[in-house]
C-alpha atoms as a PDB file:
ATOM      1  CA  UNK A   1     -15.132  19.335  16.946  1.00  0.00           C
ATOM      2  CA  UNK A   2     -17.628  17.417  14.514  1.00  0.00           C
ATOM      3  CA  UNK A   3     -20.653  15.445  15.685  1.00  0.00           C
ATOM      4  CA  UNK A   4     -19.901  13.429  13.129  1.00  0.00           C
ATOM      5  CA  UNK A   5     -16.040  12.850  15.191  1.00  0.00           C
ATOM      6  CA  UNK A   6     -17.556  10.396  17.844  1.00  0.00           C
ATOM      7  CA  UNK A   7     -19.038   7.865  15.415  1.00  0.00           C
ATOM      8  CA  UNK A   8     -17.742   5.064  14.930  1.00  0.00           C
ATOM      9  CA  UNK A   9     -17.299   3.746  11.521  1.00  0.00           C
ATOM     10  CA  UNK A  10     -20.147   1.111  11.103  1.00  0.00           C
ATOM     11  CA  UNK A  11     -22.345   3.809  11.566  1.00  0.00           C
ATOM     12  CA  UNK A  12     -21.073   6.549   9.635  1.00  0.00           C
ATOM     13  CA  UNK A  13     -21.403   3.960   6.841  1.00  0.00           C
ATOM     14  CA  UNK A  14     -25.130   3.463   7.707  1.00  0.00           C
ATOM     15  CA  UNK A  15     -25.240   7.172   7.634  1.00  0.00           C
ATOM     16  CA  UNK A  16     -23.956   7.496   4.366  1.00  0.00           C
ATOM     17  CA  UNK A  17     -26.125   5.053   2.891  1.00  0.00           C
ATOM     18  CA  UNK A  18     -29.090   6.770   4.528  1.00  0.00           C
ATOM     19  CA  UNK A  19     -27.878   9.816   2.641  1.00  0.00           C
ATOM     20  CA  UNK A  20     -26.344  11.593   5.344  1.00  0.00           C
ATOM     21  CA  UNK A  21     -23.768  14.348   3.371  1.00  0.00           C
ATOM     22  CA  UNK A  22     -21.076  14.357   5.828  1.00  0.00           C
ATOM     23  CA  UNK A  23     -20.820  11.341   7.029  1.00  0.00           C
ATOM     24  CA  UNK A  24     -18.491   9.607   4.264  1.00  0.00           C
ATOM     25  CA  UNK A  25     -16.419  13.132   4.483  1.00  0.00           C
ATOM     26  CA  UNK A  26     -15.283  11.820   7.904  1.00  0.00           C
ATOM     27  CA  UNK A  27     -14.424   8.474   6.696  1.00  0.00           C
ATOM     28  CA  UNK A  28     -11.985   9.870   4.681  1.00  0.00           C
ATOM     29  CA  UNK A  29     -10.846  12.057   7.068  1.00  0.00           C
ATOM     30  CA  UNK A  30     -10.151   9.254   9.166  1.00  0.00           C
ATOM     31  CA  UNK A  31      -8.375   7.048   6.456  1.00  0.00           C
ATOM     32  CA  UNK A  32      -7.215   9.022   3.996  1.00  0.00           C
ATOM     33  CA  UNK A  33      -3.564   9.372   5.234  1.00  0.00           C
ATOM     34  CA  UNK A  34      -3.148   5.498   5.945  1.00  0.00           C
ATOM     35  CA  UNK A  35      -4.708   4.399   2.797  1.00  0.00           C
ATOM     36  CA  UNK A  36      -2.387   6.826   0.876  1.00  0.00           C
ATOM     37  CA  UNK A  37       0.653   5.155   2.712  1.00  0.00           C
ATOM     38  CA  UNK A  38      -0.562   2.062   1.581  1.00  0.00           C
ATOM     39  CA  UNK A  39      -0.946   3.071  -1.638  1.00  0.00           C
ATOM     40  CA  UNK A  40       2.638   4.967  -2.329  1.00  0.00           C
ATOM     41  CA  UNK A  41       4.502   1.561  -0.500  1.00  0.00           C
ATOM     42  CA  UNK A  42       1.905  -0.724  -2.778  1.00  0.00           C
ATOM     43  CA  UNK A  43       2.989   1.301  -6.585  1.00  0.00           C
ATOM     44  CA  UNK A  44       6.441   3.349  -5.526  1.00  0.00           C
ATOM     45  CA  UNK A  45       5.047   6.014  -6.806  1.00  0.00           C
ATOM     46  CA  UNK A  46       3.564   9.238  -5.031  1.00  0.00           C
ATOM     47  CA  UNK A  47       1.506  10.885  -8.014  1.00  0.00           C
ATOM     48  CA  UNK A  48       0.092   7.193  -9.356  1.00  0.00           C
ATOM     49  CA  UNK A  49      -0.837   6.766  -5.162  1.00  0.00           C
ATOM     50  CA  UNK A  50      -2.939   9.855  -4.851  1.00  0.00           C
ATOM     51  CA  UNK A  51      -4.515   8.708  -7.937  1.00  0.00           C
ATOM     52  CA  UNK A  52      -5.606   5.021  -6.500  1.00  0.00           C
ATOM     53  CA  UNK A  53      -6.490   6.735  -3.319  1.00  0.00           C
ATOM     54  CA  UNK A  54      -8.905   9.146  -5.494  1.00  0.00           C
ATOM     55  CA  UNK A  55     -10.149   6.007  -7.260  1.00  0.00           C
ATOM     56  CA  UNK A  56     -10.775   3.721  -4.323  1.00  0.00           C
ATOM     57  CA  UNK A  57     -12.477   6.594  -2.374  1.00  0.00           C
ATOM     58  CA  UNK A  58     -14.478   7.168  -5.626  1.00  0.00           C
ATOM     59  CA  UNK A  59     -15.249   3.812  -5.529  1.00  0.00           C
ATOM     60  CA  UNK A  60     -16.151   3.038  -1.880  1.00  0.00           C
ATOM     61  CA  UNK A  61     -17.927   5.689  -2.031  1.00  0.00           C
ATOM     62  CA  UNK A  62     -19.981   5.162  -4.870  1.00  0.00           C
ATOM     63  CA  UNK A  63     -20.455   1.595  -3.783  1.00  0.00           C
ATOM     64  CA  UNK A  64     -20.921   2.065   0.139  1.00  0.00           C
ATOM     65  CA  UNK A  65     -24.647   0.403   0.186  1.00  0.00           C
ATOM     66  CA  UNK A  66     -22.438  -2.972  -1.010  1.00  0.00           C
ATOM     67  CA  UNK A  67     -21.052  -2.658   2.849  1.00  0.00           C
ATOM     68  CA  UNK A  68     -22.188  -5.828   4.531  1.00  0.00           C
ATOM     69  CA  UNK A  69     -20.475  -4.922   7.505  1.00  0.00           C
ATOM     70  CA  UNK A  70     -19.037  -8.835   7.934  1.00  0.00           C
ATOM     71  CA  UNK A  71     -15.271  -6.837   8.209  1.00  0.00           C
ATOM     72  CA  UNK A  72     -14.384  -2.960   9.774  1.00  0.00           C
ATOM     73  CA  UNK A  73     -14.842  -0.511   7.698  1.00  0.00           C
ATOM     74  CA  UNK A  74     -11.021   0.248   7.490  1.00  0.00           C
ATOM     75  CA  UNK A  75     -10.246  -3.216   5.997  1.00  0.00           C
ATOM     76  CA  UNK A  76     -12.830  -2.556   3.547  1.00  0.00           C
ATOM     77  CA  UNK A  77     -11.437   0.582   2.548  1.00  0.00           C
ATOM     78  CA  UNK A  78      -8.262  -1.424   2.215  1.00  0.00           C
ATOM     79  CA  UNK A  79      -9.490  -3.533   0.400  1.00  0.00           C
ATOM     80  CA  UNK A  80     -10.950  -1.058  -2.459  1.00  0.00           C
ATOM     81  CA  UNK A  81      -7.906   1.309  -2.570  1.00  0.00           C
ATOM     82  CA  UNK A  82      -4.998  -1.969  -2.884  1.00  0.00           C
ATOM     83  CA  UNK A  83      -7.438  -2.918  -5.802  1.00  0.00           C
ATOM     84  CA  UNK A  84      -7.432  -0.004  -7.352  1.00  0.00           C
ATOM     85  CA  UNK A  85      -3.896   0.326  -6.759  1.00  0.00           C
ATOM     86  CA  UNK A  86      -3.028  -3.391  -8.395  1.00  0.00           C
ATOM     87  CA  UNK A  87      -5.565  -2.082 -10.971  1.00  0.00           C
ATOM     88  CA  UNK A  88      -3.611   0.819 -12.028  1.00  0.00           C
ATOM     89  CA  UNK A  89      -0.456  -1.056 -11.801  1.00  0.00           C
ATOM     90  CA  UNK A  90      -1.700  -3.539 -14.202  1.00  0.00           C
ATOM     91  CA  UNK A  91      -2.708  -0.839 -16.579  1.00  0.00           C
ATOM     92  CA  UNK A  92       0.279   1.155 -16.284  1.00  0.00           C
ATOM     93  CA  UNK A  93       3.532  -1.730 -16.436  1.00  0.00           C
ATOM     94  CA  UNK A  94       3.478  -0.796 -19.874  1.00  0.00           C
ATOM     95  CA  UNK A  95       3.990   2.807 -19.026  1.00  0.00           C
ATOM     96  CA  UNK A  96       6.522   2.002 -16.092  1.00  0.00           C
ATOM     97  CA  UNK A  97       8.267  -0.431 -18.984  1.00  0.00           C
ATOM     98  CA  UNK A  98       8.732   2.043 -21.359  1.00  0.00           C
ATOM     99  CA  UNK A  99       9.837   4.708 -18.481  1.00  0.00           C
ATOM    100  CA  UNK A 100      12.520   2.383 -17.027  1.00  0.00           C
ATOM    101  CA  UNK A 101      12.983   0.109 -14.237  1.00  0.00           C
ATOM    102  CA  UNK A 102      10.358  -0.126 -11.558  1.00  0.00           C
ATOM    103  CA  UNK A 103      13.020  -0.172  -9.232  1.00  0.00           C
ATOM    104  CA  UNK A 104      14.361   2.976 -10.145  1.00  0.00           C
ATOM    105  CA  UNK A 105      11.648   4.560  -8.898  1.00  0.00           C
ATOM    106  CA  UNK A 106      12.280   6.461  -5.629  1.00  0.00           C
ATOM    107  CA  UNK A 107      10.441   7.902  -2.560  1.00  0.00           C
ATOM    108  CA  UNK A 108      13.228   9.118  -0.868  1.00  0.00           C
ATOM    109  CA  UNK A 109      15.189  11.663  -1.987  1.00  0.00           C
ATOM    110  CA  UNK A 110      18.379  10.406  -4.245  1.00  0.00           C
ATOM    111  CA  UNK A 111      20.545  13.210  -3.344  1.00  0.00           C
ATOM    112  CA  UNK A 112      20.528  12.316   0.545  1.00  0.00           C
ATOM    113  CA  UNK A 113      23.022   9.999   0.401  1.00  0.00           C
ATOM    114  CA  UNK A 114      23.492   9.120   4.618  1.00  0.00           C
ATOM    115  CA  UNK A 115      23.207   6.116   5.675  1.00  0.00           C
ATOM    116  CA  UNK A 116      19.709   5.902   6.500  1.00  0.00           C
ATOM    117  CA  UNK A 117      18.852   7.297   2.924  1.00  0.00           C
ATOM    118  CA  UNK A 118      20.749   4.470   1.749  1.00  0.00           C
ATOM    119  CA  UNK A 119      19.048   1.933   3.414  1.00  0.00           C
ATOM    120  CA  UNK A 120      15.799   3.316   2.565  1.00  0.00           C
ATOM    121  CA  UNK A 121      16.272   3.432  -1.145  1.00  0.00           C
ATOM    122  CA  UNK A 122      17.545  -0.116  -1.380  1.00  0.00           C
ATOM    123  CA  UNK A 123      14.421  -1.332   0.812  1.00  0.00           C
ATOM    124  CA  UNK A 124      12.246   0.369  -1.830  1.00  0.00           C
ATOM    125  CA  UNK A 125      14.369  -0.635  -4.555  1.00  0.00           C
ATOM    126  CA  UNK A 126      13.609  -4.502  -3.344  1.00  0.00           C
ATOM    127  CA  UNK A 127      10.712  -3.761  -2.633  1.00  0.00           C
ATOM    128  CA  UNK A 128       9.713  -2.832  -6.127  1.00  0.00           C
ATOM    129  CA  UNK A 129      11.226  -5.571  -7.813  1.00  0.00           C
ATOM    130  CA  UNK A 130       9.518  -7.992  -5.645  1.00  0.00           C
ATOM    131  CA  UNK A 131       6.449  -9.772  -7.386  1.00  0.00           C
ATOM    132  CA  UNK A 132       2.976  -7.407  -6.925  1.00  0.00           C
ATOM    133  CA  UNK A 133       1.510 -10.351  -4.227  1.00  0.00           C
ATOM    134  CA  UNK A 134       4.204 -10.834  -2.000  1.00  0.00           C
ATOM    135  CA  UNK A 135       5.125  -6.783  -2.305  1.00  0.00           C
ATOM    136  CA  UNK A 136       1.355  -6.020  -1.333  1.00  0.00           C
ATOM    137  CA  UNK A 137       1.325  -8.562   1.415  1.00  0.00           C
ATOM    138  CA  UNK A 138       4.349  -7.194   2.976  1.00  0.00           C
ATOM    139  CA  UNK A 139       3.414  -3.794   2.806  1.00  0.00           C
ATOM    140  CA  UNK A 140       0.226  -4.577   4.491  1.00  0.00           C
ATOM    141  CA  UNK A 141       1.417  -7.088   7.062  1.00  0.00           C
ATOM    142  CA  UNK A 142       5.521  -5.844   7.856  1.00  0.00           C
ATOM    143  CA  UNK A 143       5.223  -2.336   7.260  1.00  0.00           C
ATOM    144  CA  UNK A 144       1.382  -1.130   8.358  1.00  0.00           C
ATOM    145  CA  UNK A 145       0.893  -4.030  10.916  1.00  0.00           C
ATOM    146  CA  UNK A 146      -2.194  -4.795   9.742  1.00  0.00           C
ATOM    147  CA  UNK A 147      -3.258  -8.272  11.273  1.00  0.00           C
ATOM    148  CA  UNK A 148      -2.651 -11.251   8.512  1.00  0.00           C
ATOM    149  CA  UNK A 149      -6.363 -12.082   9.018  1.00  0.00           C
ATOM    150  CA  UNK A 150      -7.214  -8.296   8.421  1.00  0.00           C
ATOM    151  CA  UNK A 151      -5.067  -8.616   5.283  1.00  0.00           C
ATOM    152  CA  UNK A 152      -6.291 -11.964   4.019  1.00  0.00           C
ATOM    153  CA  UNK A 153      -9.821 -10.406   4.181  1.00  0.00           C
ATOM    154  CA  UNK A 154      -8.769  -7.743   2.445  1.00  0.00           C
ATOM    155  CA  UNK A 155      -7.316  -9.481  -0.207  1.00  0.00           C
ATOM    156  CA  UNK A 156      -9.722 -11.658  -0.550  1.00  0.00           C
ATOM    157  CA  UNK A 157      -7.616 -14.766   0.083  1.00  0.00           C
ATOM    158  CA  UNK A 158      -6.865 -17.381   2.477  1.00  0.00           C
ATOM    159  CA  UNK A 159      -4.801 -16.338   5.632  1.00  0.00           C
ATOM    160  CA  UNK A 160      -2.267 -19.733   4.711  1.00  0.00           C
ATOM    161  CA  UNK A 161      -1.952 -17.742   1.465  1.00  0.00           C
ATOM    162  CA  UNK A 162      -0.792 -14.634   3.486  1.00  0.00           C
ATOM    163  CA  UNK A 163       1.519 -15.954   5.519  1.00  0.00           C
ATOM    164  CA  UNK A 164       2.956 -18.019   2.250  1.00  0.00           C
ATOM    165  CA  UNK A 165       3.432 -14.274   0.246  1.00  0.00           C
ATOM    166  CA  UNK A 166       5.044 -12.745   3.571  1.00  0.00           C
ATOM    167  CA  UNK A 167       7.343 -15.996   3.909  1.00  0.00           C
ATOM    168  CA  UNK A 168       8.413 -16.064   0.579  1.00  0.00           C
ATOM    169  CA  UNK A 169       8.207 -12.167   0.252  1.00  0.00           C
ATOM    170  CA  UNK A 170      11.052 -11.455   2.967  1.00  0.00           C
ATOM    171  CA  UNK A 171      13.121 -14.072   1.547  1.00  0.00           C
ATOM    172  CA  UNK A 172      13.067 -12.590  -2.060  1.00  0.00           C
ATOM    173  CA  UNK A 173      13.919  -9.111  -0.405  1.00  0.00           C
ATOM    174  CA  UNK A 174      16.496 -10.473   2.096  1.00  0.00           C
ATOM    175  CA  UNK A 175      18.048 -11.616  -1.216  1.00  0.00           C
ATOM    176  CA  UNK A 176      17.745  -8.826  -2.814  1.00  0.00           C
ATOM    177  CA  UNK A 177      19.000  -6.848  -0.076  1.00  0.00           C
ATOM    178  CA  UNK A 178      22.109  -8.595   0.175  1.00  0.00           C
ATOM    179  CA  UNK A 179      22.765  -8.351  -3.195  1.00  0.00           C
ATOM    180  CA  UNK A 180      22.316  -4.768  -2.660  1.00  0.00           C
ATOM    181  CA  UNK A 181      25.061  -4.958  -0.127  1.00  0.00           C
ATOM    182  CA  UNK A 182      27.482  -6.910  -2.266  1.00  0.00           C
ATOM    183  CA  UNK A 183      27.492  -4.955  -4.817  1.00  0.00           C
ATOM    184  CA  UNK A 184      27.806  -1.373  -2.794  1.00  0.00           C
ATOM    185  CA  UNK A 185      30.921  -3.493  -1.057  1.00  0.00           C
ATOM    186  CA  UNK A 186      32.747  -3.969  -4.681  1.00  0.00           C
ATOM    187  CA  UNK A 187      31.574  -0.017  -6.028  1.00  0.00           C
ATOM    188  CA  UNK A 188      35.250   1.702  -6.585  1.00  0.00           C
ATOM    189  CA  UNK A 189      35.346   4.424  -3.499  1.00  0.00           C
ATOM    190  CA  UNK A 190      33.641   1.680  -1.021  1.00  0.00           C
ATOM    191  CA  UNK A 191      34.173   1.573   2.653  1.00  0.00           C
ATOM    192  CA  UNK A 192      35.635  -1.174   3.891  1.00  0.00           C
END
């Protein structure tokens, strides 16, 4: 066990500011896995997720004496890395243009075709076509329960504006969703 594993994140901050070499090491430790969640349900895309996790870690790290401490630490860090993923999204549509449809892209494996599979890809496949705000919001809010003030801070908008994106967010993929359906009821070889 670290001596560094009892601290609680405010100060590990302070610790790394002061120049203490291990301290932001078990920050990440601590967040890495969530904040790379985040980031593959944010893009849809594991490899361009690792790389906004690298970025946002660079970049928290790099800009740690910034920390006013007015939020946690976590919701800072989630702050940094769903910036750096909308950042590399915005560079990259291009990319994901010319590669085909965003909502092509899956996480789940296309070959598993059970029910559950199913369900899974056409969440993500929503998901993805859903405009980057609400798809961010309801990542954050619906599928990491982060609190709506926790995401509005980390957003950097008003909590109204949250709970607009998540309103209008489900609808879209309820929409979606059940267009999803219809059309898997009228594929040749459907159940009935």
């Amino acid at each position: 066990m670290s001596d560094l594993e009892g601290v609680d994140d405010r100060a590990l901050m302070a610790r790394h500011v002061a120049g203490d070499a291990d301290a932001f090491g078990e920050l990440f430790r601590r967040h890495r896995d969530r904040l790379w969640a985040v980031a593959v349900r944010t893009t849809g895309d594991r490899e361009l997720a690792a790389d906004c996790v690298q970025d946002g870690f660079v970049n928290a790290f790099r800009r740690a004496g910034s920390y006013r401490g007015d939020a946690a630490v976590s919701t800072w860090l989630h702050r940094i890395v769903v910036n750096a993923c909308l950042d590399r999204l915005r560079r990259e549509r291009d990319v994901l243009r010319r590669a085909g449809d965003a909502a092509d892209i899956d996480i789940i494996d296309s070959h598993d075709r059970h029910d559950e599979a199913a369900t899974g890809l056409d969440v993500r496949s929503a998901l993805a076509r859903l405009p980057e705000h609400q798809r961010v919001v309801l990542v954050l809010v619906d599928m990491h329960g982060m609190p709506v003030a926790d995401v509005a801070d980390t957003l950097g908008v008003a909590v109204g504006t949250v709970k607009s994106r998540c309103a209008r967010g489900r609808l879209a993929l309820a929409e979606l969703l059940e267009g999803a359906r219809d059309h898997n009821d009228r594929e040749p070889g459907a159940s009935a």
